[in-house]
Protein backbone atom coordinates (compact mmCIF):
# COMPACT_ATOMS: atom_id res chain seq x y z
CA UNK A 1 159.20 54.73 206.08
CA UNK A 2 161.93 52.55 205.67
CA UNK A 3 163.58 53.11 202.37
CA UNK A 4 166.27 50.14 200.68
CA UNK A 5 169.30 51.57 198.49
CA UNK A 6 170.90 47.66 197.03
CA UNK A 7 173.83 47.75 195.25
CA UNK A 8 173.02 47.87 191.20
CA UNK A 9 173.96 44.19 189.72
CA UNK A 10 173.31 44.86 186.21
CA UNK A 11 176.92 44.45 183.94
CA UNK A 12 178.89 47.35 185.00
CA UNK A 13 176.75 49.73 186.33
CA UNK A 14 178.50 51.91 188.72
CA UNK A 15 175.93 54.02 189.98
CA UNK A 16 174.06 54.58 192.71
CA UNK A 17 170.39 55.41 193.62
CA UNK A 18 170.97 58.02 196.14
CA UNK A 19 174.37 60.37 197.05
CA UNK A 20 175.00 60.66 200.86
CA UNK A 21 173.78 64.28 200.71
CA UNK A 22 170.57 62.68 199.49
CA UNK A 23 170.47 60.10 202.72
CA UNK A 24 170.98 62.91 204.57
CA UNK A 25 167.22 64.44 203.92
CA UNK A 26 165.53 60.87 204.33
CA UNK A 27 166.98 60.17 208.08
CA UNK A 28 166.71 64.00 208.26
CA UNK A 29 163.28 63.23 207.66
CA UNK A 30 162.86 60.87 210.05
CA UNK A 31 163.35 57.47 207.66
CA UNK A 32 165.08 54.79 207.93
CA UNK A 33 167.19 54.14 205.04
CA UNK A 34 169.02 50.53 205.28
CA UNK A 35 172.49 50.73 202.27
CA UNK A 36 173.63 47.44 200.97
CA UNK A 37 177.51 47.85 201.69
CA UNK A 38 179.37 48.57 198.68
CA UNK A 39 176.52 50.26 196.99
CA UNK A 40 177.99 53.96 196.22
CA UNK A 41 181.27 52.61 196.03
CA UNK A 42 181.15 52.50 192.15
CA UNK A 43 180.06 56.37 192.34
CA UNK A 44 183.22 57.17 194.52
CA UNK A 45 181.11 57.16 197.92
CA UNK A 46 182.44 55.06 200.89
CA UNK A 47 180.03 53.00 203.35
CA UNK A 48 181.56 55.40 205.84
CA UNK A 49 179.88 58.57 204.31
CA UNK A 50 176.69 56.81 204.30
CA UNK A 51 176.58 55.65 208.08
CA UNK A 52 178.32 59.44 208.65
CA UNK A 53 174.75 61.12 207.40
CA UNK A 54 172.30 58.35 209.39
CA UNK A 55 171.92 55.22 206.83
CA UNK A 56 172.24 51.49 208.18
CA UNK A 57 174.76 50.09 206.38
CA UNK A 58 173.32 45.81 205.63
CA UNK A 59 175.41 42.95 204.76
CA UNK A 60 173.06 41.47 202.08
CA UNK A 61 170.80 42.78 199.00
CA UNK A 62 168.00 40.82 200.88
CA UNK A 63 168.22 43.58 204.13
CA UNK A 64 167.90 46.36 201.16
CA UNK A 65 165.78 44.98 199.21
CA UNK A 66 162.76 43.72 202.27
CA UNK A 67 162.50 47.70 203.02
CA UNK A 68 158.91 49.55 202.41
CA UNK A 69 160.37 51.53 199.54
CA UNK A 70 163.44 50.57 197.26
CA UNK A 71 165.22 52.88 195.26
CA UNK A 72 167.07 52.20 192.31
CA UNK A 73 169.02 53.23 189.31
CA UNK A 74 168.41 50.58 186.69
CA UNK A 75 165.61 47.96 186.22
CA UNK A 76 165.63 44.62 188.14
CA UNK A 77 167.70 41.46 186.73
CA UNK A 78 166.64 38.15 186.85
CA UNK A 79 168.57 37.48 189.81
CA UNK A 80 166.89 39.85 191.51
CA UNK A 81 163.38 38.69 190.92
CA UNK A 82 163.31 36.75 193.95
CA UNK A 83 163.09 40.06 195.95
CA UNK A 84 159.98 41.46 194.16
CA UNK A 85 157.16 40.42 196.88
CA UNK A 86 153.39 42.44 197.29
CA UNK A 87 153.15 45.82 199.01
CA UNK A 88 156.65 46.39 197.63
CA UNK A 89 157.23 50.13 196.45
CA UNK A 90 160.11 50.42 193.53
CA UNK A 91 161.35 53.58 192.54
CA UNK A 92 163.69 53.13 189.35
CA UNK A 93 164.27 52.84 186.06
CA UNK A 94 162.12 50.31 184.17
CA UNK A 95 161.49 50.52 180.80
CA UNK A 96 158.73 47.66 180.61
CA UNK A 97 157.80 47.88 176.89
CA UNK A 98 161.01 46.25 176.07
CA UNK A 99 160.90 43.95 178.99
CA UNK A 100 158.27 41.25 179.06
CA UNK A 101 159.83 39.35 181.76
CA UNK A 102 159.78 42.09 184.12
CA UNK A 103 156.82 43.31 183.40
CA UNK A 104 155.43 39.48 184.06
CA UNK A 105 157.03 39.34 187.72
CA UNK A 106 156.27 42.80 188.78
CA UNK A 107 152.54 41.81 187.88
CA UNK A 108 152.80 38.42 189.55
CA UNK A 109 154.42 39.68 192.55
CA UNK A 110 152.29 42.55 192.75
CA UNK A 111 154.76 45.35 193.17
CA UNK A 112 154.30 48.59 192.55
CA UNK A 113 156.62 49.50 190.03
CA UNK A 114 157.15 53.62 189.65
CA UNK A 115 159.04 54.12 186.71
CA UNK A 116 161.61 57.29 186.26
CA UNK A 117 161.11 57.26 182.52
CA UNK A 118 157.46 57.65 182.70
CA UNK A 119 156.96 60.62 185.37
CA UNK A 120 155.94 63.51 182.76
CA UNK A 121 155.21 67.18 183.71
CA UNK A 122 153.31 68.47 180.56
CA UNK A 123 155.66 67.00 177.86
CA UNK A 124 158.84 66.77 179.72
CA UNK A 125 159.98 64.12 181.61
CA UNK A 126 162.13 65.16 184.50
CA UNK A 127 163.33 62.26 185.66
CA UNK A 128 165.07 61.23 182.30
CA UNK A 129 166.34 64.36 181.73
CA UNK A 130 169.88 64.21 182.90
CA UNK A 131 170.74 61.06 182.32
CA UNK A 132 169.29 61.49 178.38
CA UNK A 133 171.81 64.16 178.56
CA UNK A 134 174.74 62.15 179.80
CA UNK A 135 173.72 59.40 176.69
CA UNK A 136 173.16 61.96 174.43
CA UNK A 137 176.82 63.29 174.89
CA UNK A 138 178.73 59.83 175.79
CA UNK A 139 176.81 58.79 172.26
CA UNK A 140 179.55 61.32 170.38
CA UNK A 141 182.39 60.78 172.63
CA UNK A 142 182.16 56.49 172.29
CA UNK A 143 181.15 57.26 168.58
CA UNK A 144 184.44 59.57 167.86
CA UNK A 145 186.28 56.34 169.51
CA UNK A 146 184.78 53.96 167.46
CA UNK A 147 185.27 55.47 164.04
CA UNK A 148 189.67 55.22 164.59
CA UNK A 149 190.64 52.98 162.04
CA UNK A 150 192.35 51.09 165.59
CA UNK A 151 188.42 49.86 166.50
CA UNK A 152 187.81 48.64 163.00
CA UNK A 153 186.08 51.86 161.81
CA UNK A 154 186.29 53.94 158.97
CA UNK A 155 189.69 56.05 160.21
CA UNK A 156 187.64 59.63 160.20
CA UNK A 157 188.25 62.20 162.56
CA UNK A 158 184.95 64.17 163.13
CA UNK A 159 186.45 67.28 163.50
CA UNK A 160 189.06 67.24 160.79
CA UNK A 161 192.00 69.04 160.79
CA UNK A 162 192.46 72.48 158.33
CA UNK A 163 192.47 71.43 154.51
CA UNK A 164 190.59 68.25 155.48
CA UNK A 165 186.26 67.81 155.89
CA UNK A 166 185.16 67.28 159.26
CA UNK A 167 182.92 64.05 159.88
CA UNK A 168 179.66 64.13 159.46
CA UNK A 169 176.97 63.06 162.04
CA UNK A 170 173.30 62.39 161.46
CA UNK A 171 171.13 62.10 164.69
CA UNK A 172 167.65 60.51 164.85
CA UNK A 173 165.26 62.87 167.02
CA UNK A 174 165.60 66.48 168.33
CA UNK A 175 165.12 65.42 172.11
CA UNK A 176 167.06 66.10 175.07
CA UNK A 177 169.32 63.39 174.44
CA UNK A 178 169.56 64.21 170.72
CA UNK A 179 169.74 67.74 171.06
CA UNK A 180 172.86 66.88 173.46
CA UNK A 181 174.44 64.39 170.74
CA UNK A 182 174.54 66.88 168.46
CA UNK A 183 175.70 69.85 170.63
CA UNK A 184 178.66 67.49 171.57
CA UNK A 185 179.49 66.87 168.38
CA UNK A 186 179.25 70.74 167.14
CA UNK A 187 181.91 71.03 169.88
CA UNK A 188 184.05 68.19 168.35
CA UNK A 189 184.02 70.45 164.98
CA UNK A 190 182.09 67.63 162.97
CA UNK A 191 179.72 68.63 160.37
CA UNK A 192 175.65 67.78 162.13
CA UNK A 193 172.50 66.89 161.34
CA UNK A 194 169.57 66.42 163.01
CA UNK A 195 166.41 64.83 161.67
CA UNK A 196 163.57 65.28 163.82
CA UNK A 197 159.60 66.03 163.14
CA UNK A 198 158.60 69.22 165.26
CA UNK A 199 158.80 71.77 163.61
CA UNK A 200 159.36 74.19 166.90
CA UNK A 201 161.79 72.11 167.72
CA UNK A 202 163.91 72.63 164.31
CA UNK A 203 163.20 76.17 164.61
CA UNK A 204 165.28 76.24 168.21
CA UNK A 205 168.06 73.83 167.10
CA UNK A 206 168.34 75.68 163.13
CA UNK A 207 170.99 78.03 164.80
CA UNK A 208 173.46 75.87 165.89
CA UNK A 209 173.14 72.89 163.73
CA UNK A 210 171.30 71.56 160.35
CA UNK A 211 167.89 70.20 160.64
CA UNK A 212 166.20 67.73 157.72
CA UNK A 213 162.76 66.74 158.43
CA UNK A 214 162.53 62.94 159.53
CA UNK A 215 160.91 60.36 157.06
CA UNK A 216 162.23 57.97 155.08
CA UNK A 217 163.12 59.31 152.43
CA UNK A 218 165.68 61.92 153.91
CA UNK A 219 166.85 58.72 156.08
CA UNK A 220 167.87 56.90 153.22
CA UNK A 221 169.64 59.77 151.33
CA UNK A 222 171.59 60.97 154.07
CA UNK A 223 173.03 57.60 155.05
CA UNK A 224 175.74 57.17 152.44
CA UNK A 225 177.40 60.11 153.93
CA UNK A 226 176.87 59.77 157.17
CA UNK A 227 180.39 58.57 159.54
CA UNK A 228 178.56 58.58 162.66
CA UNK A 229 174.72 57.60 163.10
CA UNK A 230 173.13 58.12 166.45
CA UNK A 231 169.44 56.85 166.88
CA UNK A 232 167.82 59.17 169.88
CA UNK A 233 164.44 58.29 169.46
CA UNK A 234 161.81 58.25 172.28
CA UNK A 235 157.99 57.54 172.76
CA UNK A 236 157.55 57.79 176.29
CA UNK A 237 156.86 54.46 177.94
CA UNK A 238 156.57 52.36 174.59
CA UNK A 239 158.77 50.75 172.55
CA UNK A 240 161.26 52.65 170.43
CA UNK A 241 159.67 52.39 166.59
CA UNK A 242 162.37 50.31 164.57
CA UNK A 243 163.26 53.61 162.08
CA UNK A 244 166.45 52.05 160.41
CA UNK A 245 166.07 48.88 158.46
CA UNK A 246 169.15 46.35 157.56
CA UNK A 247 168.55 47.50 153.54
CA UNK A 248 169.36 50.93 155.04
CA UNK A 249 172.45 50.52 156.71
CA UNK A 250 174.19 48.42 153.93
CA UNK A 251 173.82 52.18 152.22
CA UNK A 252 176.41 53.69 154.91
CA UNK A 253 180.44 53.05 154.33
CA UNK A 254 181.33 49.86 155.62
CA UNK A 255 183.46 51.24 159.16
CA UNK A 256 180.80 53.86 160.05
CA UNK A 257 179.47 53.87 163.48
CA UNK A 258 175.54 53.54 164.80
CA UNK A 259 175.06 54.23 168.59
CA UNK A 260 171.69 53.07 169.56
CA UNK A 261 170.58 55.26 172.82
CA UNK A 262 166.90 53.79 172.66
CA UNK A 263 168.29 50.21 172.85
CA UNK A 264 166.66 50.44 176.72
CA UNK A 265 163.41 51.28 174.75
CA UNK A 266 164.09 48.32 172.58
CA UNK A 267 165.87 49.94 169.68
CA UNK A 268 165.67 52.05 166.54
CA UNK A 269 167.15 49.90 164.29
CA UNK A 270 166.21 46.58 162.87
CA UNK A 271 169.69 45.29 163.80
CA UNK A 272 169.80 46.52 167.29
CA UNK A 273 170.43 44.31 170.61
CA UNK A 274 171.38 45.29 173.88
CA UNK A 275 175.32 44.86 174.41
CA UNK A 276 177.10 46.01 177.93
CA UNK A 277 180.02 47.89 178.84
CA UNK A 278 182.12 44.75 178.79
CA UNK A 279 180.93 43.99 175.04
CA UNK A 280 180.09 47.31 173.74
CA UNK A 281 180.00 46.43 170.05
CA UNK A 282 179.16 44.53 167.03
CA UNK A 283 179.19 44.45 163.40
CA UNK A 284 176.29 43.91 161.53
CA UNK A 285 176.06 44.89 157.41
CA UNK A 286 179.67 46.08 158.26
CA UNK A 287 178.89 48.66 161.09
CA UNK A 288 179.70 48.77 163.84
CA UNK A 289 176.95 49.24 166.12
CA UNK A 290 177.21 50.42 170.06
CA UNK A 291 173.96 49.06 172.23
CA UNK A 292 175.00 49.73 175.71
CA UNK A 293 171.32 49.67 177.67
CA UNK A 294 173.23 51.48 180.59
CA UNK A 295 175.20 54.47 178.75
CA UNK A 296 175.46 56.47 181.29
CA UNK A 297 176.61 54.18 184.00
CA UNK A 298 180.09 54.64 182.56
CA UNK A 299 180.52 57.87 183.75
CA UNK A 300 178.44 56.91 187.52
CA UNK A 301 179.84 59.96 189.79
CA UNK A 302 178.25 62.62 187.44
CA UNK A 303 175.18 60.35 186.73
CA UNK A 304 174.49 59.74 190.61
CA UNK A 305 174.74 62.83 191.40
CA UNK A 306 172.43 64.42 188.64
CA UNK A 307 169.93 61.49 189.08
CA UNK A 308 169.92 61.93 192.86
CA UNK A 309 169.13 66.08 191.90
CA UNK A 310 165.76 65.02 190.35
CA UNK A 311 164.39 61.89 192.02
CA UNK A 312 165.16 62.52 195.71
CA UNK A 313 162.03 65.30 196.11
CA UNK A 314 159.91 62.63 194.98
CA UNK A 315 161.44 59.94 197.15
CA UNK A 316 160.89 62.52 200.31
CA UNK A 317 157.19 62.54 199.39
CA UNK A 318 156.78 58.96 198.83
CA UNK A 319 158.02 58.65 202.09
CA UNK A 320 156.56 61.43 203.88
CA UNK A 321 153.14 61.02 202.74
CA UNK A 322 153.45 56.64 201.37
CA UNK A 323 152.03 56.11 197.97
CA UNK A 324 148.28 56.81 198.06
CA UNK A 325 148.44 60.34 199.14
CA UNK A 326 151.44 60.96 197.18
CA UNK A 327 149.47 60.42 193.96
CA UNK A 328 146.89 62.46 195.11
CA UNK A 329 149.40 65.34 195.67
CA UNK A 330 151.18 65.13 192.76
CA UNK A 331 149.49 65.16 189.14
CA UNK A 332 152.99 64.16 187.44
CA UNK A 333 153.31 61.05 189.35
CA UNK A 334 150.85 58.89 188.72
CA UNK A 335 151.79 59.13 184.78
CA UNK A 336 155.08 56.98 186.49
CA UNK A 337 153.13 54.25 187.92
CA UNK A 338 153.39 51.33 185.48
CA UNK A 339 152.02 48.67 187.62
CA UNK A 340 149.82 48.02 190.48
CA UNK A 341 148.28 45.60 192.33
CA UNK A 342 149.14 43.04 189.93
CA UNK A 343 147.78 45.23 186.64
CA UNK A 344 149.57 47.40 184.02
CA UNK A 345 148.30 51.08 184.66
CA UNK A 346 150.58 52.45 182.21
CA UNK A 347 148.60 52.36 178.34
CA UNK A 348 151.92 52.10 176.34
CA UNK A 349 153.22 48.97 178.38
CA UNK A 350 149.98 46.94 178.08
CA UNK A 351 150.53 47.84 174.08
CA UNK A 352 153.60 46.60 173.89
CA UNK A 353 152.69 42.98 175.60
CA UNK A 354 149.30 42.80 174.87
CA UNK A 355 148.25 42.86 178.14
CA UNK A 356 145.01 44.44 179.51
CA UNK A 357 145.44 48.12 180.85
CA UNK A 358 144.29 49.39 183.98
CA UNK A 359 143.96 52.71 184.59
CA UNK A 360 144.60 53.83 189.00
CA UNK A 361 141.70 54.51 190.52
CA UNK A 362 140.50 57.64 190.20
CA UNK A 363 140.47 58.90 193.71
CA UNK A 364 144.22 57.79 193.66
CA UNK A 365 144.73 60.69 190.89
CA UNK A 366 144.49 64.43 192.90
CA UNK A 367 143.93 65.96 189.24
CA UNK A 368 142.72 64.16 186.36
CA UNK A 369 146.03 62.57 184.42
CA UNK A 370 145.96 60.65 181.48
CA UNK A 371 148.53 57.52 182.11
């Protein structure tokens, strides 16, 4: 198969679909894998190491991006649209439910659109994993940042020094990225919280840090001491549910910090829109609120190379075996496909845009998988 790495466009996003280790197994493989030049250079890999291990290094997005298979990190931009055609196979991040636009030209253009997000092995989802880990721990380090009285916030040092509180820090859901938030910030010596609604989950986390159960009421009582708020909330596939309103943050200290991790999912909060690494902030009801859609693309050589650990087996099989018999083969995947043939196939999408859903086919599904 011949498999297209493009550079990633979207507003500083330094990673890269694939390490050259990774392009290694493909042309190992026996693929062709055509790399836009300049593509891992944001990741601290040359062209060089990528024609060293077999790629074909191409001039123009257009080379990458007319392969069988492309590979991605982040969703496509409008300027990319024009690349989208039928038959097209995209691997990536896509996060449709907050992305009517996308979702529109992916069904026009018929592609089928895999999403990372989406792949789920029994209630995990692999494929997020790491970089909701990367997020979840960036979300306490830009946070900490944010609060010096130097970026207009509130002057608090979470950890606090003896004879002086540490700050405090209230997370929004107990998931991987949460559970990372607040582990960061146990390490920064700042007193945490962590709302969340399993109860299992509580049980694990009640060792290290202090659990409330989430509802609104505990929300809105724990806000006016709360320094740094960080919304981790995820329904896979659909839109993030909108958990903070604008009468709830005028409750926090004017100065106080809110990093949004589900802004890619659309948001938690009422006041939430995406910002980038170039504009990371902005001040609504007096705080300061951090919506970067592409957290982890700060820190690109770690998030390469732990995105490359988790989606490269299942762009060898793609490959290996093309689309079809890869869904039959694997039960986790078809929970990633999102669209096809020109339909939504994923339920939580077609919610979110009122769109009709399509279940695959089922002799496209080896073992029955609700998606």
């Amino acid at each position: 198969m011949i498999v297209g790495i493009p550079k990633e466009v979207k507003n500083k996003e330094n990673r890269v679909a694939c390490t050259p280790a990774g392009v290694r197994m493909l042309t190992s493989a026996g693929h062709t894998v055509r790399v836009e030049a300049g593509a891992g250079v944001g990741s601290g890999y040359a062209d060089a190491q990528y024609a060293a291990v077999g790629a074909q290094i191409v001039p123009t997005a257009a080379d990458a991006w007319g392969a069988e298979m492309v590979v991605k990190v982040k969703e496509p931009v409008p300027a990319e649209y024009s690349y989208l055609r039928p038959g097209l196979l995209l691997f990536t991040y896509l996060h449709l439910a907050a992305d009517r636009a996308l979702t529109q030209a992916l069904l026009e253009r018929q592609v089928t659109g895999i999403a990372y997000e989406t792949v789920q092995v029994g209630r995990r989802l692999p494929l997020l994993e790491p970089m909701s880990e990367i997020a979840g721990r960036m979300s306490t380090v830009v946070g900490a940042y944010f609060l010096s009285k130097a970026q207009g916030g509130t002057g608090v040092l979470l950890g606090g020094v003896p004879g002086v509180l540490p700050g405090k820090v209230l997370v929004i859901g107990g998931g991987t990225a949460g559970v990372n938030a607040g582990r960061m910030a146990t390490g920064l010596g700042a007193e945490v919280m962590i709302l969340e609604v399993d109860l299992e989950k509580m049980r694990f986390l009640h060792s290290t840090v202090h659990t409330l159960f989430s509802n609104e009421q505990n929300l809105i009582e724990e806000l006016p001491t709360v320094d740094l708020l960080i919304g981790a909330v995820l329904v896979p596939g659909a839109r993030a549910p909108r958990l903070i309103t604008r009468a709830m943050l005028r409750e926090m200290r004017p100065g106080s910090v809110f990093v949004d991790i589900a802004i890619d999912q659309g948001g938690c909060a009422e006041t939430s829109r995406p910002t980038t690494h170039d504009a990371p902030t902005y001040v609504e009801e007096g705080i300061i609120h951090y919506c970067v859609t592409n957290m982890p693309g700060a820190y690109a050589r770690t998030a390469t190379q732990a995105l490359t650990n988790v989606t490269l087996p299942y762009a060898l099989k793609l490959a290996d075996l093309g689309l079809d018999e890869a869904l039959r083969r694997m039960p986790e995947l078809p929970s990633g496909v999102n669209t096809w043939q020109g339909r939504v196939t994923y339920a939580h999408v077609a919610e979110a845009h009122n769109l009709p859903h399509t279940p695959l086919p089922a002799e496209l599904i080896g073992l029955h998988h609700e998606c």
